[in-house]
N, C-alpha and C. Protein backbone atom coordinates (compact mmCIF):
# COMPACT_ATOMS: atom_id res chain seq x y z
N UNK A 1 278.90 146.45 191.93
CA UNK A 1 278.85 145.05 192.23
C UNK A 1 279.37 144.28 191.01
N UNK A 2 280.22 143.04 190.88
CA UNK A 2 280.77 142.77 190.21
C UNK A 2 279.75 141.69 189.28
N UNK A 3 280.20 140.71 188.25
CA UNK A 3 278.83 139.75 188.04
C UNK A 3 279.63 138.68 188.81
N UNK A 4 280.64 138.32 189.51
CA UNK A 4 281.04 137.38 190.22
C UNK A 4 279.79 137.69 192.14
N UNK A 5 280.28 138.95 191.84
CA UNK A 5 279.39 139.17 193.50
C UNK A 5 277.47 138.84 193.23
N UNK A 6 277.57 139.51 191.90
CA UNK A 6 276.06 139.07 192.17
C UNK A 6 275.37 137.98 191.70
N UNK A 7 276.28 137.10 191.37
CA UNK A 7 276.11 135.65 190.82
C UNK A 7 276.12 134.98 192.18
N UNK A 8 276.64 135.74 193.00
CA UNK A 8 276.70 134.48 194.19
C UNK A 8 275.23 134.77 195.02
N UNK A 9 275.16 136.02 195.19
CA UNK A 9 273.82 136.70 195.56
C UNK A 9 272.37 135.78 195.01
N UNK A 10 272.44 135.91 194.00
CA UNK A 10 271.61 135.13 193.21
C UNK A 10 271.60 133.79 193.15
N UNK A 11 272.54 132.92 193.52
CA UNK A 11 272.65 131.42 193.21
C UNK A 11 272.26 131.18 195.20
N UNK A 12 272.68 132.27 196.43
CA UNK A 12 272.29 131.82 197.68
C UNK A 12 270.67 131.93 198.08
N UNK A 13 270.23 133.14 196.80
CA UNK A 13 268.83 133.36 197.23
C UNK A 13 267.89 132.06 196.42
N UNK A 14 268.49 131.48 195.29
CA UNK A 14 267.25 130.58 194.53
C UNK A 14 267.99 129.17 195.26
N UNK A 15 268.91 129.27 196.12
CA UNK A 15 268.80 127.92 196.82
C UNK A 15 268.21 128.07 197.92
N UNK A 16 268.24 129.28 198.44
CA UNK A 16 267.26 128.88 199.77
C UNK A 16 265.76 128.84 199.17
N UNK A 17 265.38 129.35 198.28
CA UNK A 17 264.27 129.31 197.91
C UNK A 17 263.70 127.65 198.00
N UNK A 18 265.04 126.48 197.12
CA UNK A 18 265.14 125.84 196.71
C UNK A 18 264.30 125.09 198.42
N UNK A 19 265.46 125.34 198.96
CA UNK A 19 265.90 124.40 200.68
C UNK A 19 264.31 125.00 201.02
N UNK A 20 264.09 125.84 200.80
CA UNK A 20 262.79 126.40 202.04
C UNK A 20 261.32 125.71 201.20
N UNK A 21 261.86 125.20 200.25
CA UNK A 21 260.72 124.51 199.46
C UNK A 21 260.32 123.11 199.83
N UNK A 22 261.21 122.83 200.50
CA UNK A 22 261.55 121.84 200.79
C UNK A 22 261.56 120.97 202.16
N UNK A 23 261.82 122.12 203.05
CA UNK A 23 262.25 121.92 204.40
C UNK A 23 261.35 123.06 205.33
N UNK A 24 260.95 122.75 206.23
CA UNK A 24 260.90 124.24 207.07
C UNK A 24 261.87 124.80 207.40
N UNK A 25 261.33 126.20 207.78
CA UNK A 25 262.29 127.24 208.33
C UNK A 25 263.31 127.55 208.88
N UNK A 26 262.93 126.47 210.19
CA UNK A 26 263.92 126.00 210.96
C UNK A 26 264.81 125.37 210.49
N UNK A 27 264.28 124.01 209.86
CA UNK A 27 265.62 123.05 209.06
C UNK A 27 266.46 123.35 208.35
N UNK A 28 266.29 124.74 207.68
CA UNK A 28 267.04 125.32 206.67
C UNK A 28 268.25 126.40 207.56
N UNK A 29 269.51 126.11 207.35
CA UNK A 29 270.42 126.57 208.06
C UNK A 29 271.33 126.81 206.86
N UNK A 30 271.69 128.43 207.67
CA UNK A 30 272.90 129.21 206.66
C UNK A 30 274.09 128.15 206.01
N UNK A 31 274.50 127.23 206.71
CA UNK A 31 275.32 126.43 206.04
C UNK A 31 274.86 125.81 204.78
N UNK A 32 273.32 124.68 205.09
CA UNK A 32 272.44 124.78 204.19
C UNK A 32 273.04 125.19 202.60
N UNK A 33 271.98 126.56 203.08
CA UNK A 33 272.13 127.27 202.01
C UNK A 33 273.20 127.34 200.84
N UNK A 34 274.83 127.86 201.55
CA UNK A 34 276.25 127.84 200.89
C UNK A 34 276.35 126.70 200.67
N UNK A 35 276.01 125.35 201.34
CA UNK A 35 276.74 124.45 200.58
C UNK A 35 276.01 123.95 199.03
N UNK A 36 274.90 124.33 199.50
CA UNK A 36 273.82 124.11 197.73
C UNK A 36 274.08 125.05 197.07
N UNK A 37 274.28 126.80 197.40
CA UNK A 37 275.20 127.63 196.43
C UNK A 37 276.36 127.46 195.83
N UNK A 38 276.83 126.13 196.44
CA UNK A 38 279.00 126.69 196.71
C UNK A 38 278.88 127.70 196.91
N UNK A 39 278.84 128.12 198.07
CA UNK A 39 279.57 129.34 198.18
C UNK A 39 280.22 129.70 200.01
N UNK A 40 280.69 129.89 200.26
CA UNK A 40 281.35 130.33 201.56
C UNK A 40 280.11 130.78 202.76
N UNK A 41 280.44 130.34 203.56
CA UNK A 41 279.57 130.45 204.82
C UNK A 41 279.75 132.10 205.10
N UNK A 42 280.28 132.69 204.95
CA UNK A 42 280.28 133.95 204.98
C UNK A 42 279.69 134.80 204.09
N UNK A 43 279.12 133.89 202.77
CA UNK A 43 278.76 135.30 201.43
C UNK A 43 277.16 135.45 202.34
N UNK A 44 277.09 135.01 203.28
CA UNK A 44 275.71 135.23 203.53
C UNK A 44 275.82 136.46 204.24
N UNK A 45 276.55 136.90 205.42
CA UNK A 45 276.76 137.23 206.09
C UNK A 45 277.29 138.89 205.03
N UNK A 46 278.03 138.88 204.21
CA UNK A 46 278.47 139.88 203.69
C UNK A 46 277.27 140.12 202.63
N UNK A 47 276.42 139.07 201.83
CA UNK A 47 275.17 139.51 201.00
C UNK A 47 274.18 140.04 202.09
N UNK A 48 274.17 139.72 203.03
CA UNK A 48 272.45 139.61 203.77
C UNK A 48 272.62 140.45 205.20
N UNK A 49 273.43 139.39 205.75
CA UNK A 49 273.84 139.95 206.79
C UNK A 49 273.23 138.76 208.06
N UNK A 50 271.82 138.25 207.88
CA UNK A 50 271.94 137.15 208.69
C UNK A 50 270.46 136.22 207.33
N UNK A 51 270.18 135.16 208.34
CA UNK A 51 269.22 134.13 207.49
C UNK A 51 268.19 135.16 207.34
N UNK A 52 267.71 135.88 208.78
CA UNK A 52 266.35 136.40 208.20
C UNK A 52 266.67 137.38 207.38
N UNK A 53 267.36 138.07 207.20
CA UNK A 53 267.48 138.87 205.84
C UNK A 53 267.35 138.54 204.88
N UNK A 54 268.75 137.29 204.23
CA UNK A 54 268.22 136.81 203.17
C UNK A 54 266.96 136.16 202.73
N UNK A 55 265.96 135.97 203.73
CA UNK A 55 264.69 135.56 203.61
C UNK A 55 264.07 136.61 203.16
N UNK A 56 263.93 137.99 203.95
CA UNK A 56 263.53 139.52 203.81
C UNK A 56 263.75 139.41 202.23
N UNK A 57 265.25 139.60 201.51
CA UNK A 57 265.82 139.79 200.17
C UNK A 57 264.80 139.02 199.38
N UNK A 58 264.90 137.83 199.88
CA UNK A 58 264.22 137.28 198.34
C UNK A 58 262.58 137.23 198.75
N UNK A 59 262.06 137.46 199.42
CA UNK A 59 260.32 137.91 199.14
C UNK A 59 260.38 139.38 198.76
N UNK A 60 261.50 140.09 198.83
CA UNK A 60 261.68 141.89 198.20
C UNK A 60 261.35 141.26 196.78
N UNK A 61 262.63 140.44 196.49
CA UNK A 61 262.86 139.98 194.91
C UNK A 61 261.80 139.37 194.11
N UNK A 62 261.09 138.11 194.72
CA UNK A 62 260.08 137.19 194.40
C UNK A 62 258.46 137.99 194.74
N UNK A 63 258.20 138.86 195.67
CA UNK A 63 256.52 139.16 195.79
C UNK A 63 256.68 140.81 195.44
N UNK A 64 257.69 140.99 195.53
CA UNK A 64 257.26 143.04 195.34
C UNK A 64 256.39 143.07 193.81
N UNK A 65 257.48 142.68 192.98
CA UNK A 65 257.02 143.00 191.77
C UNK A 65 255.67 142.89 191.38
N UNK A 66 254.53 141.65 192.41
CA UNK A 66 253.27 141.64 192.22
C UNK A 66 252.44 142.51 192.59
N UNK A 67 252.74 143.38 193.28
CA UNK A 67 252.44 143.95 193.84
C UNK A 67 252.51 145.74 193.30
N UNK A 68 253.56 146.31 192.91
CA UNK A 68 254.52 147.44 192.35
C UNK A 68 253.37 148.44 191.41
N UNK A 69 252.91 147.19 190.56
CA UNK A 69 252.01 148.17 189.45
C UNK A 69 250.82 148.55 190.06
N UNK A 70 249.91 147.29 190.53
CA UNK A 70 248.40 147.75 190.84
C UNK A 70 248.56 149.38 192.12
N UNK A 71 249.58 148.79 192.68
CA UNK A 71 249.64 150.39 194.41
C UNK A 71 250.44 151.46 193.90
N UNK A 72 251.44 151.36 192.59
CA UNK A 72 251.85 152.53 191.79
C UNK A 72 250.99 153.07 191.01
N UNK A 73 249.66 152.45 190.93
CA UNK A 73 248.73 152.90 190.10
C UNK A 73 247.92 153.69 190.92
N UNK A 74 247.49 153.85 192.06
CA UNK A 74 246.57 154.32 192.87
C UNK A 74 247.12 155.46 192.69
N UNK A 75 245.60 156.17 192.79
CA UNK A 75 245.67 157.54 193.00
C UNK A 75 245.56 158.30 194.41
N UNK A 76 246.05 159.70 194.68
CA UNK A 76 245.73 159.86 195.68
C UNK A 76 243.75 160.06 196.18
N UNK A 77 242.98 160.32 195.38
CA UNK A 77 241.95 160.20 195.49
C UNK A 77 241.49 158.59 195.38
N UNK A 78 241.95 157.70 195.80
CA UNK A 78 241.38 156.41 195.49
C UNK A 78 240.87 155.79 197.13
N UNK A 79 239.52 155.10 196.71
CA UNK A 79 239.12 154.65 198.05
C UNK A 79 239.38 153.40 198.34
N UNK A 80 239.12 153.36 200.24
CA UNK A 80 239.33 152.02 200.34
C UNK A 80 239.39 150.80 199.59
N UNK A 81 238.04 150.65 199.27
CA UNK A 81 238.14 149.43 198.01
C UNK A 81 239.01 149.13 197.49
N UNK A 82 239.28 150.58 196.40
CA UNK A 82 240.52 150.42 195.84
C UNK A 82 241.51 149.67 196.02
N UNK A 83 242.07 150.58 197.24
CA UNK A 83 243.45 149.64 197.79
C UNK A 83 243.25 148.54 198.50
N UNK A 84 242.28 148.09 198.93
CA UNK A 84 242.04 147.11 199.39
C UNK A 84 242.25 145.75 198.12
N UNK A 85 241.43 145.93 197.09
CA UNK A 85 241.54 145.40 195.92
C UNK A 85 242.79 145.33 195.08
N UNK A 86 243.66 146.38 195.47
CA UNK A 86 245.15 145.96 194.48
C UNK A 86 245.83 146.02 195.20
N UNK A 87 245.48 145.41 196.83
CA UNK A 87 246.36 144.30 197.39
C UNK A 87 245.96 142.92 197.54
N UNK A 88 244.55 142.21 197.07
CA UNK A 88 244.23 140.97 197.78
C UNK A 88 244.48 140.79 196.09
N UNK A 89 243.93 141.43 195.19
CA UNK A 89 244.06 140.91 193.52
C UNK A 89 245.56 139.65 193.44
N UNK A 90 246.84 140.72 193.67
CA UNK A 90 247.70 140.09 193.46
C UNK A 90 248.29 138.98 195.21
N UNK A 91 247.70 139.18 195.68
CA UNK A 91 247.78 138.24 196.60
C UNK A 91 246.69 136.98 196.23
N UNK A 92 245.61 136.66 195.65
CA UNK A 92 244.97 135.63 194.75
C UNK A 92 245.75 135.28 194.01
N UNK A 93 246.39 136.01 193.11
CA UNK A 93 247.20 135.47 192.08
C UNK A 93 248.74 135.04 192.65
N UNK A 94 249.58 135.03 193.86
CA UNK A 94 250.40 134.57 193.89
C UNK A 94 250.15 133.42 194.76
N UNK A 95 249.28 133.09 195.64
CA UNK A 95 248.22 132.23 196.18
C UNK A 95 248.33 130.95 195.51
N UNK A 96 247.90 131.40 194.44
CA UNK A 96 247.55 130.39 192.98
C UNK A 96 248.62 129.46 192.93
N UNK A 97 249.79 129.58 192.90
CA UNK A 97 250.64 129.29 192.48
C UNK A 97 251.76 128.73 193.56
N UNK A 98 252.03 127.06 193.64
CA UNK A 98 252.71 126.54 195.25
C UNK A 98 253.97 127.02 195.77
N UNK A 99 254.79 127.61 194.65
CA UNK A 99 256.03 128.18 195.40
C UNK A 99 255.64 129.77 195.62
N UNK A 100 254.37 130.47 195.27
CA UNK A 100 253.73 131.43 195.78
C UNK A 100 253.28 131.38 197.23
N UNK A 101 252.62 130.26 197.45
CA UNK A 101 251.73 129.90 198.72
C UNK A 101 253.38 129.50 199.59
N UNK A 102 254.65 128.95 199.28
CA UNK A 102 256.29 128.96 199.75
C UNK A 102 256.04 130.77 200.61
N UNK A 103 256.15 131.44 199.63
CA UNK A 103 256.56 133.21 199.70
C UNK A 103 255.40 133.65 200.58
N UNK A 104 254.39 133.03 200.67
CA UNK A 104 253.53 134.02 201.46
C UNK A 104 253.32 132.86 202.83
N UNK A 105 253.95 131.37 202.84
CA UNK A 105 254.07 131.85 204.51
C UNK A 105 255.33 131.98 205.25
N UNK A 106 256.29 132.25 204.07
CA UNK A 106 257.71 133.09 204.59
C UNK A 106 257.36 134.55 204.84
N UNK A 107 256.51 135.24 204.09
CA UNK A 107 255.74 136.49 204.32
C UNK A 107 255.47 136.64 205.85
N UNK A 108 254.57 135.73 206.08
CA UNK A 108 253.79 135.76 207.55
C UNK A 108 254.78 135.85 208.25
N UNK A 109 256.06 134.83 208.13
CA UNK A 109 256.66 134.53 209.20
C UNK A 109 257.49 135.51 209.33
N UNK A 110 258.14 136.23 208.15
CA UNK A 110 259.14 136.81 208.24
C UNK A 110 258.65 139.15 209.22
N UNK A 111 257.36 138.67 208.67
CA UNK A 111 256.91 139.96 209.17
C UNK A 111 256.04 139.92 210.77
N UNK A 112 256.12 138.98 211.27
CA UNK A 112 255.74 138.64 212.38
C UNK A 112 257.62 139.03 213.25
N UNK A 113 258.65 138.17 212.75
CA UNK A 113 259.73 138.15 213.38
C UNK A 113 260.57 138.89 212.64
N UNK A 114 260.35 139.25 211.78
CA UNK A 114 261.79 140.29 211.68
C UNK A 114 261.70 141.70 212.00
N UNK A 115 262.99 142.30 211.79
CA UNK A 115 263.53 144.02 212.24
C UNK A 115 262.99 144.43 210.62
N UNK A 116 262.13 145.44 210.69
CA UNK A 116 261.32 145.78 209.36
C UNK A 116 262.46 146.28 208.76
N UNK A 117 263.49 146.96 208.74
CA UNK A 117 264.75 147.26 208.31
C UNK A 117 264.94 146.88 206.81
N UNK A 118 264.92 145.57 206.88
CA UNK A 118 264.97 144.13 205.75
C UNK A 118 264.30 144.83 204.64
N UNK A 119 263.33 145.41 204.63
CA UNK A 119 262.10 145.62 204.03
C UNK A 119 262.68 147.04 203.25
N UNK A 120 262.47 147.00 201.60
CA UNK A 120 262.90 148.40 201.14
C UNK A 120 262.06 148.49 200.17
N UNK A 121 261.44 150.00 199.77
CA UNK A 121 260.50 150.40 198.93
C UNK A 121 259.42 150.85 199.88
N UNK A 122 258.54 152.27 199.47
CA UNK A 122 257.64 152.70 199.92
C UNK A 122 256.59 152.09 200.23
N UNK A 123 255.91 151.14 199.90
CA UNK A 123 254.90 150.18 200.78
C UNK A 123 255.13 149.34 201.58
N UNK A 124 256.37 149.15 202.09
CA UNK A 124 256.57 148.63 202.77
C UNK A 124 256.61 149.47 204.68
N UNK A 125 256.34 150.46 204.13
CA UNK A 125 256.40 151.28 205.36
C UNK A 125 254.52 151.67 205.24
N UNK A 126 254.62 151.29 207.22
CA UNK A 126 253.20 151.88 207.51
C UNK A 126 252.78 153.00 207.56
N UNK A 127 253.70 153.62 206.95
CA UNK A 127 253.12 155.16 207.16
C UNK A 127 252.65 155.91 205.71
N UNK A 128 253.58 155.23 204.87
CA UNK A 128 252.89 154.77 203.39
C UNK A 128 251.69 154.66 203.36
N UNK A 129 250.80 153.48 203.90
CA UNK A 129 250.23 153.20 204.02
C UNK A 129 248.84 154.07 204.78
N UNK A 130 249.19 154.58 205.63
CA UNK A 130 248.40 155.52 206.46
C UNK A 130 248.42 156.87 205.81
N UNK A 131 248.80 157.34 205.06
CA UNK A 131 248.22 158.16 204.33
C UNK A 131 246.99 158.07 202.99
N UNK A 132 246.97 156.62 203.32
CA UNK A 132 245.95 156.44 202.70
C UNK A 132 244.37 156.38 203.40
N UNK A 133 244.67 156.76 204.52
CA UNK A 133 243.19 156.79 205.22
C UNK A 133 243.53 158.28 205.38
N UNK A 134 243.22 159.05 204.83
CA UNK A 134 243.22 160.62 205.82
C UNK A 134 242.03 160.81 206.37
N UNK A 135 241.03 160.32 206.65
CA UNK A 135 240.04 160.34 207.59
C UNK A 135 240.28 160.54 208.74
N UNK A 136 241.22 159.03 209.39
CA UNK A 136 241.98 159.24 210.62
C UNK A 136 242.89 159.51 210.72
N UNK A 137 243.60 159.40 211.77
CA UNK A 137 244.45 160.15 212.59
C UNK A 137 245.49 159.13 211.97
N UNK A 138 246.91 159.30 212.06
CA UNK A 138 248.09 158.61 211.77
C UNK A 138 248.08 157.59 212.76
N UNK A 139 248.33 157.64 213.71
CA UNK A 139 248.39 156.32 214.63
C UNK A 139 247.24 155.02 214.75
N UNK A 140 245.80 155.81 214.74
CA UNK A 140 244.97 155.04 214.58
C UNK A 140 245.10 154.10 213.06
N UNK A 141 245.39 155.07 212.39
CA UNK A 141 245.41 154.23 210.60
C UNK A 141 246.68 153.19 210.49
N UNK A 142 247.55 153.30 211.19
CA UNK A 142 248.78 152.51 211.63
C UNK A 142 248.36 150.91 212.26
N UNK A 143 247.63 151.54 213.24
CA UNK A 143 247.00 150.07 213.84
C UNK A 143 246.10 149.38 212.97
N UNK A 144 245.34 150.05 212.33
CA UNK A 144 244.21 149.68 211.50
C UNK A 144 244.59 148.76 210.23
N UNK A 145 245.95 149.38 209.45
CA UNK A 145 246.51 148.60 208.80
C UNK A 145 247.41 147.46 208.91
N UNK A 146 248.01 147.47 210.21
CA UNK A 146 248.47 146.57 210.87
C UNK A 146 247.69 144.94 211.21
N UNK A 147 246.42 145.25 211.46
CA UNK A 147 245.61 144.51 212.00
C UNK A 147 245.20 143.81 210.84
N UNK A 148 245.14 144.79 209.24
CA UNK A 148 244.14 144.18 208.45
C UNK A 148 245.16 143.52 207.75
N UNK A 149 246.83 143.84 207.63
CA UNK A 149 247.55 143.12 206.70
C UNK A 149 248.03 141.40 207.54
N UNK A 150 247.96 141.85 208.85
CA UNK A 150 247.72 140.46 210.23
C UNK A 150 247.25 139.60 209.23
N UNK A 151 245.56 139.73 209.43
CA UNK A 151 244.41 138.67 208.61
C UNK A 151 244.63 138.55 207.49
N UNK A 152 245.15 139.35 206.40
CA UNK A 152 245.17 138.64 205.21
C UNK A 152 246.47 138.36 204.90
N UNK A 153 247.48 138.24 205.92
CA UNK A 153 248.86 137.44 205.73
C UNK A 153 248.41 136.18 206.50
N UNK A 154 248.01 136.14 207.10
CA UNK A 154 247.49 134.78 208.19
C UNK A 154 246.29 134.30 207.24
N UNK A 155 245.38 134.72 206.60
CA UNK A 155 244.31 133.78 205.54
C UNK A 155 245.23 133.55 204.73
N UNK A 156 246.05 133.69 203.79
CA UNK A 156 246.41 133.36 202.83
C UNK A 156 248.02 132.61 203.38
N UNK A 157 248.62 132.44 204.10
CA UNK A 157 249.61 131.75 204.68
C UNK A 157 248.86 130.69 205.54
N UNK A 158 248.00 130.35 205.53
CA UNK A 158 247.74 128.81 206.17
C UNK A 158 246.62 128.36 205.55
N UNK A 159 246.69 128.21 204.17
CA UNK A 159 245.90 127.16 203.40
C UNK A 159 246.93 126.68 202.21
N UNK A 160 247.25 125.75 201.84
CA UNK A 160 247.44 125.36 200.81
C UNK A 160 246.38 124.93 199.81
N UNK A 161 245.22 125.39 199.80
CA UNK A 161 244.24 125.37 198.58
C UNK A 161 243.54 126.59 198.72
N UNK A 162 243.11 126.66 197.25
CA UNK A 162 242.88 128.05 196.79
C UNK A 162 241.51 128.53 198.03
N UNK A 163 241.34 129.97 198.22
CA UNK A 163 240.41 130.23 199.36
C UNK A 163 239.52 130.00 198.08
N UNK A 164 238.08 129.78 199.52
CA UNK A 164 236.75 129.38 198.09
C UNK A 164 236.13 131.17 197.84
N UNK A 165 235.67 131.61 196.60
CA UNK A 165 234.89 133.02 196.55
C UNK A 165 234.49 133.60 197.79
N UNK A 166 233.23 132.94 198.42
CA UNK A 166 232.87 133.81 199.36
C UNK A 166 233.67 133.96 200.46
N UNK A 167 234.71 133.04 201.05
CA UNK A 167 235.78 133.51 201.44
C UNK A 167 236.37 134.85 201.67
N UNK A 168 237.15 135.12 200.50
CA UNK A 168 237.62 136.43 199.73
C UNK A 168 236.60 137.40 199.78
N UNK A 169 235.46 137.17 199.23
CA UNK A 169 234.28 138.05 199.17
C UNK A 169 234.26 138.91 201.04
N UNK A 170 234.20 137.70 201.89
CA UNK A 170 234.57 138.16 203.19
C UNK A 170 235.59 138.49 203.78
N UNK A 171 236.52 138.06 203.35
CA UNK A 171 237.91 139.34 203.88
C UNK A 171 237.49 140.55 203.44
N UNK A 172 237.81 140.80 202.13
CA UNK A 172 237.81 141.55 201.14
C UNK A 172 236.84 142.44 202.29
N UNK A 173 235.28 142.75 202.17
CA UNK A 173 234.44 143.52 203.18
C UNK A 173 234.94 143.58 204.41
N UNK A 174 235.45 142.73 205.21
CA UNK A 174 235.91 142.80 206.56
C UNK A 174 237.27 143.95 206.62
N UNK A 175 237.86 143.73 205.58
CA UNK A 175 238.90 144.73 205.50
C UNK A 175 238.81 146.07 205.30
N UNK A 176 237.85 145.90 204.04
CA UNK A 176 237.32 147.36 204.03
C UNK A 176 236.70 148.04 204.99
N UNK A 177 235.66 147.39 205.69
CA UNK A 177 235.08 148.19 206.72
C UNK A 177 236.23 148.36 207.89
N UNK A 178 236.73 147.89 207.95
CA UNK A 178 237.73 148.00 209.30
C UNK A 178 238.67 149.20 209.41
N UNK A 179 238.94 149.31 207.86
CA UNK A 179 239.91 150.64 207.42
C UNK A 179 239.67 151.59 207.00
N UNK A 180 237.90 151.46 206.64
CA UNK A 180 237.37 152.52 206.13
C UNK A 180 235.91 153.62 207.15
N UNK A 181 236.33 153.00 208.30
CA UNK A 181 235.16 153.17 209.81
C UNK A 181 235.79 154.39 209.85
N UNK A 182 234.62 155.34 210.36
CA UNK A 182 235.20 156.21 211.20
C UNK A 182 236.06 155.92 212.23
């Protein structure tokens, strides 16, 4: 990749960031975007491939990294809690923060409607994920995690103020027990 190609990459993703900060989802249109990049109605199409991608791209770019250390840290002996806890930790902490609370209800939206495709790196796949229950069965632990990342993409994508403790205190248990039931 050249630094001309990925200068443009980079200047279409922190303007939509920019536009989606700004505008809803809807209002924000690929043209949008290029004309606050300069850049050609097509670099989208050849960077991304469509809007929801480049949406996909930059929550890869902007939320993975919060995420990367605490679930690269888990062990395979680690319990629910655990992982339950070094995923809501850094979901508090990007929460915190208003162009965080931006990324997590592009999160919601984007994993409600997009082709998971978008999505690259090992946690991002449910099956990743389901090996972390070996209790149950693969399919059941599929749904199970499905259901519990639902609620805490939906609690934390429709508040703009911080959740209060016992809040959290109650996901946090609701999650665990849900994933950790026979």
């Amino acid at each position: 990749m050249t630094q001309t190609t990925a200068s443009t990459r980079d200047r279409l993703l922190d303007c939509a960031e920019s536009l989606l900060a700004m505008a809803p989802y809807e209002s924000v249109s690929v043209r949008s975007i290029c004309a606050s990049a300069d850049a050609n109605v097509a670099a989208v199409h050849y960077h991304f491939g469509t809007k929801e991608d480049l949406v996909a791209a930059l929550l890869n770019e902007r939320l993975a990294p919060h995420w990367a250390q605490p679930l690269d840290a888990l062990s395979d002996s680690a319990d629910v809690a655990d992982v339950v806890d070094a995923i809501l930790t850094p979901f508090l902490r990007v929460h915190a923060d208003p162009l965080g609370r931006l990324h997590l209800r592009l999160l919601a939206r984007v994993v409600d409607d997009a082709n998971q495709s978008s999505w690259h790196g090992r946690w991002f796949s449910l099956d990743t994920w389901s090996a972390l229950l070996p209790h149950i069965d693969r399919p059941l632990a599929r749904r199970r995690w499905a259901l519990a990342f639902d609620l805490i993409m939906r609690t934390f994508s429709r508040t703009d103020t911080p959740l209060p403790d016992d809040a959290v205190t109650a996901l946090r248990e609701f999650v665990i027990a849900g994933l950790g039931a026979p």
